[in-house]
Each structure stands twice: as C-alpha cells, then as structure tokens.
C-alpha atoms as a PDB file:
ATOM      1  CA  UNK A   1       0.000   0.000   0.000  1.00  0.00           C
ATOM      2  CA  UNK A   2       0.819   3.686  -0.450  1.00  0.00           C
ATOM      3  CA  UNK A   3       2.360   5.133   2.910  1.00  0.00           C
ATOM      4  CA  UNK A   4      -0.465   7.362   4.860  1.00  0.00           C
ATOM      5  CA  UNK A   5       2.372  10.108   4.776  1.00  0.00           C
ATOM      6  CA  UNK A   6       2.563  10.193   1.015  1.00  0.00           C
ATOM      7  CA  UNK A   7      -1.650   9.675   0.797  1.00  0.00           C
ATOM      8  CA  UNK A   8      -2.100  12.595   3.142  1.00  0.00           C
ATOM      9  CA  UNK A   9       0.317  14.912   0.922  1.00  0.00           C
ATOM     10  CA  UNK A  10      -1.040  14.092  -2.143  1.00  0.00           C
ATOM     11  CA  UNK A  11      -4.302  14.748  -0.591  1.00  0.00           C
ATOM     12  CA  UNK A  12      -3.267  18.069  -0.154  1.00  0.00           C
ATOM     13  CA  UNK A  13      -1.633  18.830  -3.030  1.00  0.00           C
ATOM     14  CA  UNK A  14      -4.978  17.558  -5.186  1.00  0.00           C
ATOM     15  CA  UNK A  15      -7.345  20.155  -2.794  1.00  0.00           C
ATOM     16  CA  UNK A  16      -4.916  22.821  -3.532  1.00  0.00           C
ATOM     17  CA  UNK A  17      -4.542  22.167  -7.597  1.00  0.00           C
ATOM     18  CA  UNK A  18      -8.393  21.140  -7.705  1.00  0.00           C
ATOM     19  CA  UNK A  19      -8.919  24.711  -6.723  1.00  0.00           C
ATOM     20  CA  UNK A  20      -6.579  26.267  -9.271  1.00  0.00           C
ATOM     21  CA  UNK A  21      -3.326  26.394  -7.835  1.00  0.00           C
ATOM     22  CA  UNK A  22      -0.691  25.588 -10.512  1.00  0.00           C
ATOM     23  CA  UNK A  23       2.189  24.590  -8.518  1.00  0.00           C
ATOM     24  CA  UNK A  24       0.422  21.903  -6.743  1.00  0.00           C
ATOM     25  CA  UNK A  25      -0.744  20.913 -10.354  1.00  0.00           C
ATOM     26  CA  UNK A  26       2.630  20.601 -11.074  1.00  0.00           C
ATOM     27  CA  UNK A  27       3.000  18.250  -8.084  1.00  0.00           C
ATOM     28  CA  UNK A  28       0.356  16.162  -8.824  1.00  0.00           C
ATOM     29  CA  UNK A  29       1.872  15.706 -12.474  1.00  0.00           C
ATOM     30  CA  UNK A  30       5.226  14.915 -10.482  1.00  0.00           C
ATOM     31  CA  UNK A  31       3.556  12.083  -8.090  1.00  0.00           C
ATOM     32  CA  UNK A  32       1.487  10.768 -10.455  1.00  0.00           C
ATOM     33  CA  UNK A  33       4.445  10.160 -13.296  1.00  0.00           C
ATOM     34  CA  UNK A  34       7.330   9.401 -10.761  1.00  0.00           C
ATOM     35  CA  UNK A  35       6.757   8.822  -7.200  1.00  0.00           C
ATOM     36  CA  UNK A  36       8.082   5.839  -5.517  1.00  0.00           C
ATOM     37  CA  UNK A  37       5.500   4.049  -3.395  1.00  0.00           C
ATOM     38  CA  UNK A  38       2.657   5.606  -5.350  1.00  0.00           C
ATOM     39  CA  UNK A  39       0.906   3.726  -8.528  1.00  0.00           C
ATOM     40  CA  UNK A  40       1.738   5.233 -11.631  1.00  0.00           C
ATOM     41  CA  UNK A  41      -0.724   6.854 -13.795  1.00  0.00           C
ATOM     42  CA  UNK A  42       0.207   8.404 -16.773  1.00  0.00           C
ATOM     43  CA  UNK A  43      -2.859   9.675 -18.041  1.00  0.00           C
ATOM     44  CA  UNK A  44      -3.013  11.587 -14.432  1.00  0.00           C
ATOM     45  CA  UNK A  45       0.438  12.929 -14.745  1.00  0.00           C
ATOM     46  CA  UNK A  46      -0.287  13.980 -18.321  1.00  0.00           C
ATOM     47  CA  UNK A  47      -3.762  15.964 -17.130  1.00  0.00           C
ATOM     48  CA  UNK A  48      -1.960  17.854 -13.835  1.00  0.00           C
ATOM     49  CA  UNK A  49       1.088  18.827 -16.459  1.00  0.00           C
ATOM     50  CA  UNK A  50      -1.337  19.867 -19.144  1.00  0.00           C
ATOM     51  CA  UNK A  51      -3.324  21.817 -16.431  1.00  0.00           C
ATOM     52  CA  UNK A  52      -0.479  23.400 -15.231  1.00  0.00           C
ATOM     53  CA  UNK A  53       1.239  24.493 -18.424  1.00  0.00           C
ATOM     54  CA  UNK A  54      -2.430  26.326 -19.355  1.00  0.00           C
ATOM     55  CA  UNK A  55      -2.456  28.074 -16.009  1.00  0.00           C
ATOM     56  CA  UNK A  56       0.873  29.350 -16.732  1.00  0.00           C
ATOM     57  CA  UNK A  57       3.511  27.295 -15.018  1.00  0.00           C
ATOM     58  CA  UNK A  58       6.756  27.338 -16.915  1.00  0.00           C
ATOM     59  CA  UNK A  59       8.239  23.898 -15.228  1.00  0.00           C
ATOM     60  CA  UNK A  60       4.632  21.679 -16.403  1.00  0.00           C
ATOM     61  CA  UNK A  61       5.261  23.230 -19.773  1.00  0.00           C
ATOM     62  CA  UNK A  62       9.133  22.026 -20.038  1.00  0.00           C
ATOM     63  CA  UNK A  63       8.529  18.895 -18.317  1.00  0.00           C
ATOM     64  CA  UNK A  64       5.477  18.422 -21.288  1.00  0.00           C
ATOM     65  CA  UNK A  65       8.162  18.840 -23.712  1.00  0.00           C
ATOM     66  CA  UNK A  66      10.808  16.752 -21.858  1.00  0.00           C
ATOM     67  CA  UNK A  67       8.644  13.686 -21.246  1.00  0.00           C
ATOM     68  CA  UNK A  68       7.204  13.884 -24.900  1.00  0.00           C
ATOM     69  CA  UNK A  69      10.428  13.868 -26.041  1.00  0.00           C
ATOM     70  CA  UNK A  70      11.758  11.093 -24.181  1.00  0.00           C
ATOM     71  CA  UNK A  71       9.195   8.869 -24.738  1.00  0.00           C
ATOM     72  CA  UNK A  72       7.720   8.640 -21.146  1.00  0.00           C
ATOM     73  CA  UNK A  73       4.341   9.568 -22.685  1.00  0.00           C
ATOM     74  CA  UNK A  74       4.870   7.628 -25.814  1.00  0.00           C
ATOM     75  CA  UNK A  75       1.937   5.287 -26.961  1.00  0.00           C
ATOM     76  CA  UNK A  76       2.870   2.361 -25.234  1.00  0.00           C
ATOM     77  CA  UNK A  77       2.513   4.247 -21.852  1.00  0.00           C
ATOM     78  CA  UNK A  78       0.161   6.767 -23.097  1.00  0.00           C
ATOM     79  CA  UNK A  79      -1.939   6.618 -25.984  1.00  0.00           C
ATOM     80  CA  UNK A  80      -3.400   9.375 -28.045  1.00  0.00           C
ATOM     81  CA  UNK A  81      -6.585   8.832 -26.962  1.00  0.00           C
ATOM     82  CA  UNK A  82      -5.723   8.625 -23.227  1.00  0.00           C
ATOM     83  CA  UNK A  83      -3.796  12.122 -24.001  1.00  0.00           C
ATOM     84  CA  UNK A  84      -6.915  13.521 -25.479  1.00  0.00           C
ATOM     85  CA  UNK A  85      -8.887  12.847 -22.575  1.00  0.00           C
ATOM     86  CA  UNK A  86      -6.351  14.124 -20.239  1.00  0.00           C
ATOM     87  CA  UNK A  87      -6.197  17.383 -22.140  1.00  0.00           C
ATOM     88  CA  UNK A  88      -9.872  17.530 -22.539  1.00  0.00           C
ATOM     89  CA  UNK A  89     -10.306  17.100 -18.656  1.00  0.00           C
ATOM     90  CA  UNK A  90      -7.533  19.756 -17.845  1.00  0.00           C
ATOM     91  CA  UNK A  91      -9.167  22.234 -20.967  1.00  0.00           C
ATOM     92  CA  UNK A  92     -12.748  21.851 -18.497  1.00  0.00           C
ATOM     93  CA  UNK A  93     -10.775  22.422 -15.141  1.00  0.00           C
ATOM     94  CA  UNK A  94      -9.393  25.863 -16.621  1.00  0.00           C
ATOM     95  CA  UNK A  95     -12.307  27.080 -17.962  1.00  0.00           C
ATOM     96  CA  UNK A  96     -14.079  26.233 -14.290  1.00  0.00           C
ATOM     97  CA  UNK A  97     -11.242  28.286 -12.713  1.00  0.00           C
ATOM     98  CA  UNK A  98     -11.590  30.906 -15.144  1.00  0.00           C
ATOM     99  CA  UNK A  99     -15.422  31.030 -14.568  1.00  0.00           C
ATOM    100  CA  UNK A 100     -14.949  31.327 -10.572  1.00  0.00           C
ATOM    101  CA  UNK A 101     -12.440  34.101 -10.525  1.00  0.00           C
END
C-alpha cells in the first residue's frame, strides 16, 4: 500500500490544484508520473502537467516537452486517446477556474 504520509500529501496537493493552484498541479503531475511508493498513472500525470502548463507554469510546460520527447508519454505508456482525454479534462478544469475568478 501507499504510505499514509505520502496519501495525506497528495491529498493536499490535489485540494490545492483542484482549486486552481498551478504549482500543486505541477505536483500532482510529479507524483502521479514518478513517485516511488505511489501507482503510476500516466494519463493523471499527463492531465496535472497539461493543467499546469495552461495556467501558466513554466516547469509543467518544459517537463510536457521533456517527457514527450523522451518517450515517457509515448503510446505504449500513453496513448493518443488517453492524451486527449487528459487534455480535454484539464481544458474543463481551466475554464471552471476561469469562470470562478
């Protein structure tokens, strides 16, 4: 199981980013696409990234690129379809941030 330490962080960070906060989108992109101890999901990481990026956060955007490049979201770990969802979800998140500010 995932340590209660690590589950009560993340818990944290996904209040904080589900209410618009960028760097603990960032975060979530982080734990979701490398944390030890905690299942990956790459269709996750690939939403809080995405997310991030469009709210303006320079490190989501770079690690985007990087991880693109490099194959970690490649189709075998990530397919196009799974990416359009992710980006689809993140798209609606915005505009509900946009809508409550």
């Amino acid at each position: 199981g995932v340590d209660r330490s690590v589950s009560e962080a993340i818990s944290w960070f996904r209040r904080a980013a589900e209410r618009g906060y960028m760097s603990s989108q960032f975060n979530l992109g982080l734990v979701y696409a490398f944390a030890e101890d905690f299942p990956t999901d790459f269709e996750e990481a690939y939403k809080w990234f995405y997310l991030a990026a469009m709210s303006g956060h320079i490190g989501a955007k770079e690690q985007l690129d990087d991880l693109e490049g490099n194959g970690l979201f490649s189709r075998e770990k990530l397919s196009p379809e799974a990416q359009s969802r992710a980006r689809a979800v993140a798209r609606s998140m915005f505009e509900e941030y946009k809508r409550k500010k």
